[in-house]
C-alpha atoms as a PDB file:
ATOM      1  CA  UNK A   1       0.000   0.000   0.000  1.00  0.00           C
ATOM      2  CA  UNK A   2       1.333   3.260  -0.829  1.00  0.00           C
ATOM      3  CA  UNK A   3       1.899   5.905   1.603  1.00  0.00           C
ATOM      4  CA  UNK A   4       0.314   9.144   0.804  1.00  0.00           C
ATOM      5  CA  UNK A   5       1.879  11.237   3.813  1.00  0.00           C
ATOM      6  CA  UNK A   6       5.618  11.601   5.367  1.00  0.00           C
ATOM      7  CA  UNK A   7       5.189  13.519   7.897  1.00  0.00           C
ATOM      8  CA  UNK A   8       3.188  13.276  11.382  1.00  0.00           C
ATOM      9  CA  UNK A   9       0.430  16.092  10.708  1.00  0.00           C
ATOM     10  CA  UNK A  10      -0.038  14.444   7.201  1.00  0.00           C
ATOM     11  CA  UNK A  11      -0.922  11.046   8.569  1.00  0.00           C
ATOM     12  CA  UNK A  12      -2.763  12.357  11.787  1.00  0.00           C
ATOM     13  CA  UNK A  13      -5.457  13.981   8.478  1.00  0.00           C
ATOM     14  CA  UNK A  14      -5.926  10.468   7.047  1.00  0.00           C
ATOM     15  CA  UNK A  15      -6.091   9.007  10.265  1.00  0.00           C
ATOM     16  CA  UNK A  16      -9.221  10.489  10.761  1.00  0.00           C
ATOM     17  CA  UNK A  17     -10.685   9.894   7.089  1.00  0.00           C
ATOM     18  CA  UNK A  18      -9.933   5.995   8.423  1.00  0.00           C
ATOM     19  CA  UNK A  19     -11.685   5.618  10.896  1.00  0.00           C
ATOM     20  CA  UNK A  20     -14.864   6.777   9.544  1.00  0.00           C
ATOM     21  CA  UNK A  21     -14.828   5.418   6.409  1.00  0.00           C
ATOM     22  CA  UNK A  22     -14.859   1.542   5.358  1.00  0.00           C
ATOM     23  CA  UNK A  23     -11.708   0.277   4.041  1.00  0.00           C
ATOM     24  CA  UNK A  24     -13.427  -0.770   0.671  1.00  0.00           C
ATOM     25  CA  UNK A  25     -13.973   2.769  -0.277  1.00  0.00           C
ATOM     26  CA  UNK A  26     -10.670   4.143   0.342  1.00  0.00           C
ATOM     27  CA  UNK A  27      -8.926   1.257  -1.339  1.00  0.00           C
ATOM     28  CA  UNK A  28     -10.860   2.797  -4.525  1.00  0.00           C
ATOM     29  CA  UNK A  29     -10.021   6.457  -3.448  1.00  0.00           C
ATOM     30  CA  UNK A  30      -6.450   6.045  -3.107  1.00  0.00           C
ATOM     31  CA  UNK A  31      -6.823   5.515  -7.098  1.00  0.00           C
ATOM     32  CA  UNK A  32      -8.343   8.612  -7.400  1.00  0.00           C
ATOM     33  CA  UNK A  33      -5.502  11.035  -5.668  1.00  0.00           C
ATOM     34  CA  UNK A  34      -3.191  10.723  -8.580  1.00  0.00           C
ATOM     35  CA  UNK A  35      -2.758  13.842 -11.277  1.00  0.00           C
ATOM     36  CA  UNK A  36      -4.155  11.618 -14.030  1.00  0.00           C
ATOM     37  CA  UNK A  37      -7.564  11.854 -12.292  1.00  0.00           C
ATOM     38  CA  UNK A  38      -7.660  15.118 -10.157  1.00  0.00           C
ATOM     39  CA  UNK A  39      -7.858  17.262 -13.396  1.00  0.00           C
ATOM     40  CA  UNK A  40      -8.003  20.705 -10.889  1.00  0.00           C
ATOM     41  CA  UNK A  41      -7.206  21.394  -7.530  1.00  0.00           C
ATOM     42  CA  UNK A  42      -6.821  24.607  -5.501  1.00  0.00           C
ATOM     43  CA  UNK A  43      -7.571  25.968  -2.081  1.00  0.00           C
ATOM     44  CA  UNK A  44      -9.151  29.197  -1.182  1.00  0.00           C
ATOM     45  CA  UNK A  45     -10.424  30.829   1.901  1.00  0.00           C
ATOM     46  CA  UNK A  46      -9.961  27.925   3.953  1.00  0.00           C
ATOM     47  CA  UNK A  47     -12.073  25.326   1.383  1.00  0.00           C
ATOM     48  CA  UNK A  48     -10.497  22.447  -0.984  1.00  0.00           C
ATOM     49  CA  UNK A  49     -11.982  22.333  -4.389  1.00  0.00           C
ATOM     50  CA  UNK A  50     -11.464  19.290  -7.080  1.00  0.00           C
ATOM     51  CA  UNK A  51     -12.348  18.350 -10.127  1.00  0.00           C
ATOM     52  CA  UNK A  52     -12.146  14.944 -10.400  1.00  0.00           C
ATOM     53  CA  UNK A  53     -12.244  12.687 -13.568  1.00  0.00           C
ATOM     54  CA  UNK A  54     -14.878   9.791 -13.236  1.00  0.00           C
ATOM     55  CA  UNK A  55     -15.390   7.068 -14.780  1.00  0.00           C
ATOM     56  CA  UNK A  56     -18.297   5.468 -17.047  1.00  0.00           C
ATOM     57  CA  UNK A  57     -20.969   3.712 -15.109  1.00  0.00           C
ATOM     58  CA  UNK A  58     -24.362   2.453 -17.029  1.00  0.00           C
ATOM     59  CA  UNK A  59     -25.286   1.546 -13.423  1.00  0.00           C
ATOM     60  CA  UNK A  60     -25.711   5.186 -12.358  1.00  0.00           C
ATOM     61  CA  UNK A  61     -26.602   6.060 -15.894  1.00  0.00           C
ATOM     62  CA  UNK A  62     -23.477   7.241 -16.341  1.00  0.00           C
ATOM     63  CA  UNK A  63     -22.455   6.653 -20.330  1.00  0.00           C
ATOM     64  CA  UNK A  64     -20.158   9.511 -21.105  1.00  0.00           C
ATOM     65  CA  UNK A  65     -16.487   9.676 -18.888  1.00  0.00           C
ATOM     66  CA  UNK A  66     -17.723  12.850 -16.435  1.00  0.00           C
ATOM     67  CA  UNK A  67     -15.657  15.231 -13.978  1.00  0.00           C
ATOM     68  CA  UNK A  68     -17.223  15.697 -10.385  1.00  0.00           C
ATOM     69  CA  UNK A  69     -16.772  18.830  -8.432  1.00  0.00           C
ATOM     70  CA  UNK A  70     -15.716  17.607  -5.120  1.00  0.00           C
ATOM     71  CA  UNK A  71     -15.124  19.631  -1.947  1.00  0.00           C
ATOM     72  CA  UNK A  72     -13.387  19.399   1.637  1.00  0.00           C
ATOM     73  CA  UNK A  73     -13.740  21.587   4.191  1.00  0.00           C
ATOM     74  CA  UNK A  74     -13.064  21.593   8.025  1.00  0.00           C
ATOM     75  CA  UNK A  75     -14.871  23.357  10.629  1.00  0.00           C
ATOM     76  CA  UNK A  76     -13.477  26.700  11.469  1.00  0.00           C
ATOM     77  CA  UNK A  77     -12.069  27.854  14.204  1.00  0.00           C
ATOM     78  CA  UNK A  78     -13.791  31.240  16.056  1.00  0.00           C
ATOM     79  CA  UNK A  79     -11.487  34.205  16.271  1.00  0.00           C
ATOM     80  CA  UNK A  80     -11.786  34.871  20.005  1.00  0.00           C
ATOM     81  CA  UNK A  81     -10.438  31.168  20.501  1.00  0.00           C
ATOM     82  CA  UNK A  82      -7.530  31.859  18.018  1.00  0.00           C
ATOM     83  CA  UNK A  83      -6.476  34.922  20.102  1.00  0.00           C
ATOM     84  CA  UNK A  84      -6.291  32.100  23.319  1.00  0.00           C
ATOM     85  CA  UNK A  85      -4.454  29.415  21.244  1.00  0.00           C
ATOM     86  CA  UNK A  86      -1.841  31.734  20.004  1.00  0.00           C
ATOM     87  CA  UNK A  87      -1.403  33.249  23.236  1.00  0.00           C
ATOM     88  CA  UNK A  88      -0.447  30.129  24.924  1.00  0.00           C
ATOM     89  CA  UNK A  89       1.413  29.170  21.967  1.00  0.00           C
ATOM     90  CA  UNK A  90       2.979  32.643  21.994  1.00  0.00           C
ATOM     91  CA  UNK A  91       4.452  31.327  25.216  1.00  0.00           C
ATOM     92  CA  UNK A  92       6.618  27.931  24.456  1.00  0.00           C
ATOM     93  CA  UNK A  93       9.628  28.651  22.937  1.00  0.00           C
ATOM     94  CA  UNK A  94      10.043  25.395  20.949  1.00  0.00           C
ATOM     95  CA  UNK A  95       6.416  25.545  19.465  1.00  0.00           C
ATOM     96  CA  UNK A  96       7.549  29.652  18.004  1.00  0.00           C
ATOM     97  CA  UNK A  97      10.595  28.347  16.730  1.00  0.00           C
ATOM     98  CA  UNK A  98       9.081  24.975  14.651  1.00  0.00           C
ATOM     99  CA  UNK A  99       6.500  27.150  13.186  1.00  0.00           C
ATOM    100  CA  UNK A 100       8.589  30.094  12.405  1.00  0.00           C
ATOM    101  CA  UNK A 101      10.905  27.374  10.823  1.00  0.00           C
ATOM    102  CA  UNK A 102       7.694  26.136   8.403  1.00  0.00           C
ATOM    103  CA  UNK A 103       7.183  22.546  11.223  1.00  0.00           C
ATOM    104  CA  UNK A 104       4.567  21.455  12.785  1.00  0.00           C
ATOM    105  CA  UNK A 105       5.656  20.835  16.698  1.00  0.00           C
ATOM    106  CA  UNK A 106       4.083  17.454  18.045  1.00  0.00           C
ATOM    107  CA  UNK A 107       3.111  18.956  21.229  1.00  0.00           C
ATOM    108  CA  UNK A 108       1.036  21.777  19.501  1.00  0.00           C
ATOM    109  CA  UNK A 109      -2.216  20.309  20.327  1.00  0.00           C
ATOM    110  CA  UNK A 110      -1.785  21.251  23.957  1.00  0.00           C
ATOM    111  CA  UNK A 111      -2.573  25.070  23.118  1.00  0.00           C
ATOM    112  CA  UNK A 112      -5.596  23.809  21.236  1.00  0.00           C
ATOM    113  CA  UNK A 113      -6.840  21.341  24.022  1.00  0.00           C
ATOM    114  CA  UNK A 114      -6.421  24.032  26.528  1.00  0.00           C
ATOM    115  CA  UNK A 115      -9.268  26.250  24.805  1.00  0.00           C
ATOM    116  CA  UNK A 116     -11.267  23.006  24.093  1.00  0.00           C
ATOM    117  CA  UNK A 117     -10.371  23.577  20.485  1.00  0.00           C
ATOM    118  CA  UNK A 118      -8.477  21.254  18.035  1.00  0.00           C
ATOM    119  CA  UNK A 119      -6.208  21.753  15.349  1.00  0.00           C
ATOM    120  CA  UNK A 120      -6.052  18.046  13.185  1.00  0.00           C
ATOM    121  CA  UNK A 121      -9.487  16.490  12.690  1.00  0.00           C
ATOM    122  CA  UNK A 122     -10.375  13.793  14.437  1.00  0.00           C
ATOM    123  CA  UNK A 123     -14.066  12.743  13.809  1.00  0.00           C
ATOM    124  CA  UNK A 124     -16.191  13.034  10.697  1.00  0.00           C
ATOM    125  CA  UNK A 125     -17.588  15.798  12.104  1.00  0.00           C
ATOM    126  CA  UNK A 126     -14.417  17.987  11.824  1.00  0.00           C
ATOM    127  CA  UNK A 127     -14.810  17.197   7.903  1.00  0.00           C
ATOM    128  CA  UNK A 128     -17.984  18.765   5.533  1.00  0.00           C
ATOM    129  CA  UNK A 129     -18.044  17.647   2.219  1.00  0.00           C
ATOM    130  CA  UNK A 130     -19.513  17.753  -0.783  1.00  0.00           C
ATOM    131  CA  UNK A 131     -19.364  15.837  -4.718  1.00  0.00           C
ATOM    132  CA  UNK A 132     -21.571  16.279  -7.620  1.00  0.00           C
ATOM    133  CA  UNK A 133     -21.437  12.243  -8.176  1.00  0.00           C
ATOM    134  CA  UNK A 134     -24.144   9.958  -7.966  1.00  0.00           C
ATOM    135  CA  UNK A 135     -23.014   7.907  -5.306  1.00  0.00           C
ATOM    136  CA  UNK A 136     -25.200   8.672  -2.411  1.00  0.00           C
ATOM    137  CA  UNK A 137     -22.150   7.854   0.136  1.00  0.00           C
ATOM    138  CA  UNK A 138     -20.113  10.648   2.005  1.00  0.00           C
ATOM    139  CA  UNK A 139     -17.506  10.195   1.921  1.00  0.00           C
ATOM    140  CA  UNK A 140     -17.576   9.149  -1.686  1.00  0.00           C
ATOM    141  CA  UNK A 141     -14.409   7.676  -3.480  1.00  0.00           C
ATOM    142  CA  UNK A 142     -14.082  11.086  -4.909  1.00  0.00           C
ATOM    143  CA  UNK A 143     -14.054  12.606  -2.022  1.00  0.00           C
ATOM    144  CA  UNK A 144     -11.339  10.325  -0.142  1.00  0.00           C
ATOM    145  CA  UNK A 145      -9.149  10.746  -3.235  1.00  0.00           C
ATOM    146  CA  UNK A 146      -9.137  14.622  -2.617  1.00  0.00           C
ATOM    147  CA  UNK A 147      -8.205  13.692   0.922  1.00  0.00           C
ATOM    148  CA  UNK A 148      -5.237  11.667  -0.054  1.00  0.00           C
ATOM    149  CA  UNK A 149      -3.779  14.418  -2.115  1.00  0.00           C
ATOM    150  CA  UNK A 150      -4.728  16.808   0.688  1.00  0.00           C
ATOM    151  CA  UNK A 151      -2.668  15.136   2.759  1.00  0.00           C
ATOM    152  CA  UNK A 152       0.205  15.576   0.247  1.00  0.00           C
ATOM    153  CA  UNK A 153      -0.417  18.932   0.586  1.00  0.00           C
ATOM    154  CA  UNK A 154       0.018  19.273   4.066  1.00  0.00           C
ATOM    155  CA  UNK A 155       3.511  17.620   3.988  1.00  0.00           C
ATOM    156  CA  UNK A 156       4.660  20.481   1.450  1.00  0.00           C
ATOM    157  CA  UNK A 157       2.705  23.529   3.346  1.00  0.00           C
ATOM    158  CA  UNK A 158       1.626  21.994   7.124  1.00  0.00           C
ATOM    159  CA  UNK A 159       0.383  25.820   7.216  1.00  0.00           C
ATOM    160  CA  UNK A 160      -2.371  24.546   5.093  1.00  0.00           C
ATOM    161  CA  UNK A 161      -4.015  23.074   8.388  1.00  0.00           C
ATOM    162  CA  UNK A 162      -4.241  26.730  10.505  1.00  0.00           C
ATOM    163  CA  UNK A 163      -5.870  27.751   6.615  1.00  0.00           C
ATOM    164  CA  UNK A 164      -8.017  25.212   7.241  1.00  0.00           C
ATOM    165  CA  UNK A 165      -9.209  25.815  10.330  1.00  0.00           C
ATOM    166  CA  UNK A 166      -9.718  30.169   9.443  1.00  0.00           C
ATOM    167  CA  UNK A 167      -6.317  31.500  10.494  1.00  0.00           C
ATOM    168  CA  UNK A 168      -3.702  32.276   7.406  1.00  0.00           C
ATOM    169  CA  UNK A 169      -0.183  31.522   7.720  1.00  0.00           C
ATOM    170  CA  UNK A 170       0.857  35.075   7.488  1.00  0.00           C
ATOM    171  CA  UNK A 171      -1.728  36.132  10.267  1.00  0.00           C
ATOM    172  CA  UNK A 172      -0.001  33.004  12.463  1.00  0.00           C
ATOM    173  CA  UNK A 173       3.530  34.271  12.089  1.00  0.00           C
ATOM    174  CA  UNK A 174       2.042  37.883  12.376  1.00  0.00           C
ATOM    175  CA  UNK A 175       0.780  37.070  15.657  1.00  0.00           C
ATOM    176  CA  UNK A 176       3.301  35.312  16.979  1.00  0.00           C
ATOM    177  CA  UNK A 177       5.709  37.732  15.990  1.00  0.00           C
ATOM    178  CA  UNK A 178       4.431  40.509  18.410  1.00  0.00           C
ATOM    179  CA  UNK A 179       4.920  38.591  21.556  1.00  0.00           C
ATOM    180  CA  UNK A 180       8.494  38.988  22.842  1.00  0.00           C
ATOM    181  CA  UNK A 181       9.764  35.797  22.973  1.00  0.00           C
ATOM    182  CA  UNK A 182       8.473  35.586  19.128  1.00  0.00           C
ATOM    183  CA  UNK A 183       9.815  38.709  18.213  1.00  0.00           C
ATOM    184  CA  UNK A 184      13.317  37.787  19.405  1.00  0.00           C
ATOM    185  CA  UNK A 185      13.151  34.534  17.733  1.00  0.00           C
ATOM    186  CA  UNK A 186      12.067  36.193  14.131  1.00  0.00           C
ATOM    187  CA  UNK A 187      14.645  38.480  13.890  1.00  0.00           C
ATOM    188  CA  UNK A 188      17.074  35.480  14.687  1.00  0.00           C
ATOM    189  CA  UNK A 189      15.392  33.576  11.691  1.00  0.00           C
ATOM    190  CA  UNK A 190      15.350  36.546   9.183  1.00  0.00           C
ATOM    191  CA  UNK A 191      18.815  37.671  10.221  1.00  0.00           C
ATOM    192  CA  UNK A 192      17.433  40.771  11.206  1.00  0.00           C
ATOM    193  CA  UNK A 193      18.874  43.539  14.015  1.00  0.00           C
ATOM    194  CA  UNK A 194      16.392  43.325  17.008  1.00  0.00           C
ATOM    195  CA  UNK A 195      17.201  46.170  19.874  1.00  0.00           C
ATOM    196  CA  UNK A 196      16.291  44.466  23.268  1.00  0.00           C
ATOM    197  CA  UNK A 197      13.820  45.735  24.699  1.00  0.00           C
ATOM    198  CA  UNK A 198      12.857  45.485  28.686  1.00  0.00           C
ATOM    199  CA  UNK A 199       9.862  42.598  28.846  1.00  0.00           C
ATOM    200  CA  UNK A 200       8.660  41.179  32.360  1.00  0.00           C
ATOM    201  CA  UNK A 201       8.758  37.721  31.782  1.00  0.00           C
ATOM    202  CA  UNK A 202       9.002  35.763  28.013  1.00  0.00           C
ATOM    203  CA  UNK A 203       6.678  33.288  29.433  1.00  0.00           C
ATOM    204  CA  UNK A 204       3.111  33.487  30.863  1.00  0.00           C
ATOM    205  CA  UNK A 205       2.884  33.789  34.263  1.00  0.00           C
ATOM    206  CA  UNK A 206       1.353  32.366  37.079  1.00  0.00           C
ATOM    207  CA  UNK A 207      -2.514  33.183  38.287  1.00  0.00           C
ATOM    208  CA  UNK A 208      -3.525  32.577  41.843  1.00  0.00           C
ATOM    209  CA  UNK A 209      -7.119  30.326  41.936  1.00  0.00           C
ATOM    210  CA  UNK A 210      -9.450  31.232  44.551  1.00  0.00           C
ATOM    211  CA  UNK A 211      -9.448  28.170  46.868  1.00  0.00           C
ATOM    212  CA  UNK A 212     -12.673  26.250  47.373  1.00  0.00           C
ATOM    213  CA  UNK A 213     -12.613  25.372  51.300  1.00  0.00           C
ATOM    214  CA  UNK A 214      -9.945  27.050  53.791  1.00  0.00           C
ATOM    215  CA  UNK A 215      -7.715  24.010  55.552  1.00  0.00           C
ATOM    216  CA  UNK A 216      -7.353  23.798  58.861  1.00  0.00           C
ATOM    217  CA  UNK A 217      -3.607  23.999  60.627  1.00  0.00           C
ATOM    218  CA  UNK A 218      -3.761  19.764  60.917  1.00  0.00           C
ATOM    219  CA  UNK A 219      -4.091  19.874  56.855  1.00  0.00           C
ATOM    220  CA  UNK A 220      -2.309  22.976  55.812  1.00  0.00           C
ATOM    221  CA  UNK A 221       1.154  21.150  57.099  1.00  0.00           C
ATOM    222  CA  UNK A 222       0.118  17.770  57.322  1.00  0.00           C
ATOM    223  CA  UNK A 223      -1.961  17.276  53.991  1.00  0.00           C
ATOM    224  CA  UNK A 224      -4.932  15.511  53.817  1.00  0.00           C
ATOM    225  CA  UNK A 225      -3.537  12.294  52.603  1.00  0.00           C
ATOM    226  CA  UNK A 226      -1.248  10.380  55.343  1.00  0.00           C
ATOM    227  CA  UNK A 227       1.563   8.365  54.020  1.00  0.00           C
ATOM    228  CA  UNK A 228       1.675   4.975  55.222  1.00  0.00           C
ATOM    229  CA  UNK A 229       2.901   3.863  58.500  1.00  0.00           C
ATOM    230  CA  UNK A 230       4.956   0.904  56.972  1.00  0.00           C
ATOM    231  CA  UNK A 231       7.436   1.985  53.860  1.00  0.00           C
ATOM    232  CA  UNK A 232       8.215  -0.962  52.170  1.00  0.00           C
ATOM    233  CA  UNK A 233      12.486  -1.116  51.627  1.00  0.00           C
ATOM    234  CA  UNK A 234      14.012  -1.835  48.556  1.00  0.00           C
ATOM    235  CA  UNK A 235      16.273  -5.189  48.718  1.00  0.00           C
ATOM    236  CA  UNK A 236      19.550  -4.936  47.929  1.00  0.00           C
ATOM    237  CA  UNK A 237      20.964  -4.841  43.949  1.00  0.00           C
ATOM    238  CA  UNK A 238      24.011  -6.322  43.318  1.00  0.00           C
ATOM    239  CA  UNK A 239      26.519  -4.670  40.989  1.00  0.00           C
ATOM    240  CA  UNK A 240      27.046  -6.067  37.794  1.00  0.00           C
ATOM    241  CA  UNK A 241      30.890  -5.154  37.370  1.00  0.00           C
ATOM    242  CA  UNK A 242      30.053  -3.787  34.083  1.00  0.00           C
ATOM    243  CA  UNK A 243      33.146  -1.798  33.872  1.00  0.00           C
ATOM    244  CA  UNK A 244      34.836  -5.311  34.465  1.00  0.00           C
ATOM    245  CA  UNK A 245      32.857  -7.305  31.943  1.00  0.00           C
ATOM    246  CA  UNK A 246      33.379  -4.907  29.156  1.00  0.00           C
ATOM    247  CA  UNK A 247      37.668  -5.555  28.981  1.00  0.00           C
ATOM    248  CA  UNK A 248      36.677  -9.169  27.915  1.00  0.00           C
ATOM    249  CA  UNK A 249      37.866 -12.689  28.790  1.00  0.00           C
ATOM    250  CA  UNK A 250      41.458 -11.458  27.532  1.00  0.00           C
ATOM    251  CA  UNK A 251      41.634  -7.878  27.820  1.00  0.00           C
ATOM    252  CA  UNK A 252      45.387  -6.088  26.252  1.00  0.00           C
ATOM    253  CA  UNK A 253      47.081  -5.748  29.933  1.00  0.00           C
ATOM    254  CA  UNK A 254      45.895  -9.480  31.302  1.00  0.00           C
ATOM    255  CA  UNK A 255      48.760 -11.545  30.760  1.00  0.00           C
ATOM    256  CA  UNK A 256      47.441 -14.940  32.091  1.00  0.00           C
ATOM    257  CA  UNK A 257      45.998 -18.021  30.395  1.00  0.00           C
ATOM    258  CA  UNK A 258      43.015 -17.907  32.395  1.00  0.00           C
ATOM    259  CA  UNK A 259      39.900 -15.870  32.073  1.00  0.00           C
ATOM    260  CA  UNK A 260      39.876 -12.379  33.250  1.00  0.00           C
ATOM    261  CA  UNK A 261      36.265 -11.934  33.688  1.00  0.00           C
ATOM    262  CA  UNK A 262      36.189 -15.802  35.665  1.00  0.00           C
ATOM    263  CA  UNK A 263      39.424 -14.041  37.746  1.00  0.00           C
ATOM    264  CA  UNK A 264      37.412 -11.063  39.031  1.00  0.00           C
ATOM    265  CA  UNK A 265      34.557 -13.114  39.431  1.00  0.00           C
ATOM    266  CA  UNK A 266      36.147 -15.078  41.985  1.00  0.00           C
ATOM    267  CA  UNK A 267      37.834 -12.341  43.813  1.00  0.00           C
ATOM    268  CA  UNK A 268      34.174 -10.681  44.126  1.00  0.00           C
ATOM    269  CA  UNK A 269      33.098 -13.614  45.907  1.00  0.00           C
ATOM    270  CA  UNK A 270      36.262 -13.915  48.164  1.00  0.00           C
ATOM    271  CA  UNK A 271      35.846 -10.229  49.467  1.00  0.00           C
ATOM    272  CA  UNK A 272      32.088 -10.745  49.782  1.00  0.00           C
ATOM    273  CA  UNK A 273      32.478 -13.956  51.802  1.00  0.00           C
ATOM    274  CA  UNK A 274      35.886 -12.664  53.343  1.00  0.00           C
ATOM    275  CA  UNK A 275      37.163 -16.173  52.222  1.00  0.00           C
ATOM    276  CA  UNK A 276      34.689 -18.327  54.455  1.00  0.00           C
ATOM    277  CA  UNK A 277      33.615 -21.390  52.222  1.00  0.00           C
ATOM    278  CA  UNK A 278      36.117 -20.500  49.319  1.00  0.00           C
ATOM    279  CA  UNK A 279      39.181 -22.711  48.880  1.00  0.00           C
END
């Protein structure tokens, strides 16, 4: 089976189209994600157009070879929870950095999950699509193809995702560019001159949470959870001698016919037993 996606994000999208879809179906619509049947593609304001070369099917009364207009598009994401998600993101230096650099940071879905929000689909109901083809099915063959090559997509441009979901990539960079710790890392990627400027913290800070009951004394130094009276003791490891084992049976300095390793063995067990037992 080929694979359609290299990189993490990339598979994460058809990872999703897989598990709602039957296997049949996308067998057929990995055919259709070639350039030999996706005559057109483009994307614009956050939708995924196609049109897709069919083929001829009496069944559906289909006689002449037709071309479907297909379409993908995820559910967009509210500006008021963008300004949250790149705030927090706005905060972690090595989530700036990736996505200055044109990456996709594994950990960026903790920003999203803080807000409730998500960046990569995970459900069919992150996906709404459409094709002009008879097939009553959604997703459609069609319409898995134009996933497929989607996810191509998003290995060349993972900014294609935040398009996706209603935030450009220049917007993203934009915004992450006015916080400080962003600005200092853009002007180190762009190789321009940044003055520093004075900044209270790089990172967000610390909020106090109104408590829900006051402790008494007893709890406030004690806690409210008591260890347990009896701490169970670790037994006693024994020392492998790997500094020993690794000079081998007949290491350059040993000089003896006998085996090193078998040597220090023995003298182990004569300083352990302090030569009781050992003749």
């Amino acid at each position: 089976m080929a694979k359609f996606s290299r990189t993490w994000w990339g598979q994460k999208f058809i990872t999703a189209l897989e598990s709602f879809t039957d296997s049949g179906r996308l067998q057929r619509g990995r055919s259709y994600a070639g350039p030999s049947r996706i005559l057109k593609f483009d994307i614009d304001n956050g939708k995924v157009t196609a049109t897709i070369r069919g083929n001829v099917n009496p069944y559906f009364g289909v006689y002449k070879e037709p071309k479907y207009h297909t379409q993908i598009e995820l559910n967009p994401i509210a500006s008021k929870d963008w300004s949250q998600i790149i705030q927090r993101m706005s905060s972690k230096a090595s989530i700036v950095a990736k996505l200055l650099l044109n990456e996709v940071p594994d950990n960026i879905e903790e920003s999203f999950r803080e807000v409730g929000k998500q960046l990569l689909p995970y459900s069919r109901k992150d996906f709404q699509t459409e094709c002009s083809c008879p097939d009553y099915s959604n997703p459609c063959k069609h319409i898995a193809g134009l996933c497929y090559r989607l996810s191509t997509e998003l290995d060349r441009d993972p900014f294609l995702l935040f398009e996706l979901r209603g935030l450009s990539k220049t917007e993203l960079q934009a915004e992450l560019a006015k916080s400080p710790l962003g600005r200092v890392l853009s002007a180190e990627l762009t190789k321009q001159s940044a003055l520093p400027e004075p900044a209270a913290s790089y990172y967000t800070q610390p909020k106090t949470a109104p408590m829900t009951s006051t402790p008494s004394m007893k709890e406030f130094w004690q806690g409210r959870k008591r260890l347990p009276q009896n701490l169970e003791i670790p037994s006693h490891s024994g020392v492998s001698a790997i500094a020993i084992k690794k000079q081998g049976d007949f290491p350059a300095f040993w000089h003896r016919d006998n085996s090193f390793i078998e040597a220090m063995e023995e003298l182990y067990v004569r300083v352990k037993t302090k030569n009781k037992g050992v003749i």
